[in-house]
Protein backbone atom coordinates (compact mmCIF):
# COMPACT_ATOMS: atom_id res chain seq x y z
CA UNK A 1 0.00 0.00 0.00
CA UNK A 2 1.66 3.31 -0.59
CA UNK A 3 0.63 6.80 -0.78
CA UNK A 4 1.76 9.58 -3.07
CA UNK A 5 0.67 13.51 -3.54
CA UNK A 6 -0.05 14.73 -6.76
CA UNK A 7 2.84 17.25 -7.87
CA UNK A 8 1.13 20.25 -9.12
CA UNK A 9 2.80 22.69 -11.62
CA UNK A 10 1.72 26.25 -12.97
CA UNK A 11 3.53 27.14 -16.31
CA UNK A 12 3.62 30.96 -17.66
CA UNK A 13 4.18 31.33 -21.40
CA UNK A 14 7.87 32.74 -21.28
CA UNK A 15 9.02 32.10 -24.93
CA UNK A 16 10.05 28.73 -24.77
CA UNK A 17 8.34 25.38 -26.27
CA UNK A 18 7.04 22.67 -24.81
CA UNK A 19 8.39 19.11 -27.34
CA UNK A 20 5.66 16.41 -27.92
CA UNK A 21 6.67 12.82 -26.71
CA UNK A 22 8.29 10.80 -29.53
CA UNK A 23 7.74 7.53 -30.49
CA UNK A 24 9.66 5.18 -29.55
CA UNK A 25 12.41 3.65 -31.26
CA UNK A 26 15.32 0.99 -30.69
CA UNK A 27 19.33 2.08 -30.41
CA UNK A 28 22.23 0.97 -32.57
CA UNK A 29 24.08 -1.31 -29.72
CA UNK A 30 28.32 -0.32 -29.08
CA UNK A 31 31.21 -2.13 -27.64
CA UNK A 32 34.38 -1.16 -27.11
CA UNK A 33 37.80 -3.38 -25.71
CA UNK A 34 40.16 -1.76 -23.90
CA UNK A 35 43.63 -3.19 -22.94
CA UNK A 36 46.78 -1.88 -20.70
CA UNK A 37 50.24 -2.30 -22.18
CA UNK A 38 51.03 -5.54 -20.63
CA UNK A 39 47.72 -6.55 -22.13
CA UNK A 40 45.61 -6.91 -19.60
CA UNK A 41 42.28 -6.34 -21.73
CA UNK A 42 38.67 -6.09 -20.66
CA UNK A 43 35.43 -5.50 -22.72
CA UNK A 44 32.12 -3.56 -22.29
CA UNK A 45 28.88 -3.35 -24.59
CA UNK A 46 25.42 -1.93 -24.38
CA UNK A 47 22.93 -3.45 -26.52
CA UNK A 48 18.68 -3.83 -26.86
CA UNK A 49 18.02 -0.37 -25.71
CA UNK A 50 14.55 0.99 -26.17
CA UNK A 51 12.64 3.52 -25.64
CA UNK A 52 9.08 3.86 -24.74
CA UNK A 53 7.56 7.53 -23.84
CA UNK A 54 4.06 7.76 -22.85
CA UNK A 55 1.75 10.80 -21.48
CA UNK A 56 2.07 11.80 -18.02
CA UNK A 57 0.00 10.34 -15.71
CA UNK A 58 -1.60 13.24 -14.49
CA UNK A 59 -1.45 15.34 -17.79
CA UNK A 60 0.53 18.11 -17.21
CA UNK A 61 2.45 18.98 -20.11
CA UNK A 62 5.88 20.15 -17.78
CA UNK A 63 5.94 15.77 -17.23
CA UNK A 64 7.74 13.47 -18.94
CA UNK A 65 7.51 9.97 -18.30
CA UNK A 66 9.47 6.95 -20.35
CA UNK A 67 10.23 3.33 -20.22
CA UNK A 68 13.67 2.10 -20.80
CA UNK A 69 15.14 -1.14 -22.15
CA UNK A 70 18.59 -2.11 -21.66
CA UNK A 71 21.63 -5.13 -21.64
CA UNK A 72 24.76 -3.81 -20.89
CA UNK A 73 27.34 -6.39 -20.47
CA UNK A 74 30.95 -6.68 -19.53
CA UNK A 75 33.89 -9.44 -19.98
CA UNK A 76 37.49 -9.62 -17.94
CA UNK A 77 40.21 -12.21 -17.81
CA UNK A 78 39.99 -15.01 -15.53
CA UNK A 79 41.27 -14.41 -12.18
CA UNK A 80 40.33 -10.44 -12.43
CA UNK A 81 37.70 -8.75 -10.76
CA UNK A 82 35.29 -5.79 -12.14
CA UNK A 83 32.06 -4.11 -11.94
CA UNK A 84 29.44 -2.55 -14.22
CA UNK A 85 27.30 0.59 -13.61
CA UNK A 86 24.74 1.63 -16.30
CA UNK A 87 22.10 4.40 -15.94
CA UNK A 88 20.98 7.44 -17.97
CA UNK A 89 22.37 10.82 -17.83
CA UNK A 90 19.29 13.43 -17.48
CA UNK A 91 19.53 17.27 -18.66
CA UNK A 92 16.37 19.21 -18.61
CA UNK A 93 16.69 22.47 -20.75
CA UNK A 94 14.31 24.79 -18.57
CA UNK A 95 13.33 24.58 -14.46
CA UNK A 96 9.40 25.42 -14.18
CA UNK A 97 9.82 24.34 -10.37
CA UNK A 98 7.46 21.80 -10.00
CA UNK A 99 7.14 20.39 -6.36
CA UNK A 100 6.55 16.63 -5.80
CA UNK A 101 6.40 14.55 -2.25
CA UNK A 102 7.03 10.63 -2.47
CA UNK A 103 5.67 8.78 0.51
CA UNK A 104 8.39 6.73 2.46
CA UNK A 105 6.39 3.78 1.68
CA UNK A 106 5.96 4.09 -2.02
CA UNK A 107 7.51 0.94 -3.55
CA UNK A 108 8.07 1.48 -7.18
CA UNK A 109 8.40 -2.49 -8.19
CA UNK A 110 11.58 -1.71 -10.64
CA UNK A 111 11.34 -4.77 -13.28
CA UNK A 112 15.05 -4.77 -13.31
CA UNK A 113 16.92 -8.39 -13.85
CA UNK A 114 20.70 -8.99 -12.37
CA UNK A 115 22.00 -11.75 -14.13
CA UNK A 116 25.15 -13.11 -12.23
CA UNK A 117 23.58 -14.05 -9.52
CA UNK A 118 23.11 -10.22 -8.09
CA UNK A 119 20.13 -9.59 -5.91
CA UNK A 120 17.27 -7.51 -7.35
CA UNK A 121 17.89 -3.81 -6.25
CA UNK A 122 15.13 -2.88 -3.40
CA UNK A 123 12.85 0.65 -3.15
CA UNK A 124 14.70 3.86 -1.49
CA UNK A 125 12.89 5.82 1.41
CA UNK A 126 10.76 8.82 0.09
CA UNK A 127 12.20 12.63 0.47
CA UNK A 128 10.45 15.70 0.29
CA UNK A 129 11.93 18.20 -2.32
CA UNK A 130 10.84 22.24 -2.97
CA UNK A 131 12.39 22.83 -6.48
CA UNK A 132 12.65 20.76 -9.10
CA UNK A 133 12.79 19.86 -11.84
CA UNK A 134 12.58 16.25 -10.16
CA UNK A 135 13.88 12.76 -11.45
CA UNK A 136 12.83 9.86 -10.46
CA UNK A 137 13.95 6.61 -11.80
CA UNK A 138 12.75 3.02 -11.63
CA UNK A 139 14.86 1.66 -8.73
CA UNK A 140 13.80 4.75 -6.41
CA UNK A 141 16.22 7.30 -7.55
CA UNK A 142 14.82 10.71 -6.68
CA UNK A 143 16.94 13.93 -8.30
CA UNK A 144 16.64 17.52 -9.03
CA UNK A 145 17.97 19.44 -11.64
CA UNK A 146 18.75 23.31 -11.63
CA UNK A 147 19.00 24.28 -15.56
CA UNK A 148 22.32 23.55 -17.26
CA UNK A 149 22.84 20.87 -14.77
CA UNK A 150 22.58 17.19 -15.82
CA UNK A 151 21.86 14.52 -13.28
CA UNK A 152 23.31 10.94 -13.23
CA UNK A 153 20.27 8.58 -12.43
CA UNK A 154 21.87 4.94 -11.98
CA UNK A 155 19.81 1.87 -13.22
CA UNK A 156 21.83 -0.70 -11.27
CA UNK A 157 25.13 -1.81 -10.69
CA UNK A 158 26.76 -5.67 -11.13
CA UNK A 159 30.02 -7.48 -10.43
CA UNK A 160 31.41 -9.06 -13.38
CA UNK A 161 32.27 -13.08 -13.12
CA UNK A 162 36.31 -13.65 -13.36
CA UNK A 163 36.15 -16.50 -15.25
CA UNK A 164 36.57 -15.03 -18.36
CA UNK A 165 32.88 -15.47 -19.29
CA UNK A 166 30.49 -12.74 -20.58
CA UNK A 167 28.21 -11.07 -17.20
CA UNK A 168 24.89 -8.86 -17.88
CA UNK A 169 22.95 -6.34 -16.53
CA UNK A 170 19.56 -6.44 -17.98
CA UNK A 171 17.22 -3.43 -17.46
CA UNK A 172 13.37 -3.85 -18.54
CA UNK A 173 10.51 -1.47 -18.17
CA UNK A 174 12.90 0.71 -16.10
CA UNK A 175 10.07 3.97 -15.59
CA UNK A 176 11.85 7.58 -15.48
CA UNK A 177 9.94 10.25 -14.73
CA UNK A 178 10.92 14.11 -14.78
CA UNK A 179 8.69 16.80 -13.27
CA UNK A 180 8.63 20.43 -13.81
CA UNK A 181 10.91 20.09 -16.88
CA UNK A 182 10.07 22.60 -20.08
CA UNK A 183 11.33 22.38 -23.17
CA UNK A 184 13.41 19.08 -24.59
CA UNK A 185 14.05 16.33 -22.09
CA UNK A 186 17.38 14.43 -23.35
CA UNK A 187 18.79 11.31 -21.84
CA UNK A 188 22.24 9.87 -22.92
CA UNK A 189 22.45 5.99 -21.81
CA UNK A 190 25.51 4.91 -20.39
CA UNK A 191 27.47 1.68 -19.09
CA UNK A 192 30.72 1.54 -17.34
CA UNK A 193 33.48 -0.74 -16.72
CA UNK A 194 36.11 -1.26 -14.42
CA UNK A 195 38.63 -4.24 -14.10
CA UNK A 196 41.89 -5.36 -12.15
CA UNK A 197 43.89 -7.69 -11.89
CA UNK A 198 47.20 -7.94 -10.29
CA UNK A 199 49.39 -5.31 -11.29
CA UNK A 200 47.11 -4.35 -14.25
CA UNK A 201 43.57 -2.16 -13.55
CA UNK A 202 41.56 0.26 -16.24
CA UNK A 203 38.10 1.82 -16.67
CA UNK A 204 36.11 2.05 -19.64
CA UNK A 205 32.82 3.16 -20.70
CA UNK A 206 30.39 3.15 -23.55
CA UNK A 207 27.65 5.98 -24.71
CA UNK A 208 24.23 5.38 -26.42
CA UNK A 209 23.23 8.17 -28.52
CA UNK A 210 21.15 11.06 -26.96
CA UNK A 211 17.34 10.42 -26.47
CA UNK A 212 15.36 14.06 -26.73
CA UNK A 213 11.72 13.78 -25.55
């Protein structure tokens, strides 16, 4: 059972535009290797990603809400260890300063999938916030964003296994949702790598293209 007030927003017309939702459309997947000079080398990908916007719940047009589809993956050597982190960088171009309060006991039900044997990442306690705009993500990420500034909203993090073999972090249905945001809404999907062995370490990332909604 959860509980949640209604964010409500009043927008002035101040010479700015308010984009329609897109459809939604599949990305081209990337992968890059990276290796130190003793060749200690390590691999990370991002592939399936989709995008789903729909209308805001409540209707106001200063919403955006989106589901997100996503495998990011990762391979070291045997015997190394490393980690991936994917998530969505989130730059809103104007601040209308929409207020929202999330109950402590909301539970958003992410329908993230660890492979790897990870747990499944749990719901976050509720804060109240007085500016905005606000991001909140699938696994209970809750943001702001002053204009200019872009906020890092993580979708989940996994250890890799160090046998050598491929690991995955699958994302489906992950629900973002920005409040109080005018103007384009752009994303940039993300995954990030980093490995280690002994003597040998390195980081490594790869970028999906920019999503504008």
């Amino acid at each position: 059972m959860f509980r949640t007030r209604v964010p409500i927003a009043v927008m002035a017309a101040v010479g700015y535009v308010l984009t329609a939702a897109q459809a939604g459309a599949a990305a081209v997947p990337h992968e890059r290797t990276y290796s130190t000079p003793t060749g200690f080398a390590f691999t990370v990908g991002s592939r399936d990603l989709n995008y789903r916007p729909v209308p805001s719940l409540n209707g106001m047009p200063t919403n955006r809400e989106v589901f997100l589809d996503n495998t990011s993956y990762g391979q070291i050597p045997a015997g190394a260890t490393g980690k991936l982190k994917t998530g969505y960088y989130v730059a809103c171009q104007v601040d209308i300063d929409a207020k929202l309060n999330i109950d402590p006991e909301l539970d958003p039900n992410p329908g993230a999938t660890f492979h790897v044997g990870a747990d499944e990442y749990g719901p976050h306690a509720g804060v109240d916030l007085s500016v905005g705009p606000t991001v909140y993500g699938g696994v209970g990420i809750l943001a702001t964003i002053a204009p200019g500034k872009i906020v890092d909203v993580v979708a989940g993090e996994q250890d890799l296994p160090g046998n050598g073999t491929l690991g995955y972090l699958v994302n489906q249905d992950f629900h973002l949702m920005v409040n109080g945001c005018g103007g384009p809404l752009t994303l940039r999907p993300y995954t990030l790598i980093t490995a280690k062995a002994d003597g040998d370490g390195g980081t490594g990332a790869v970028y999906g293209d920019p999503i504008t909604l």
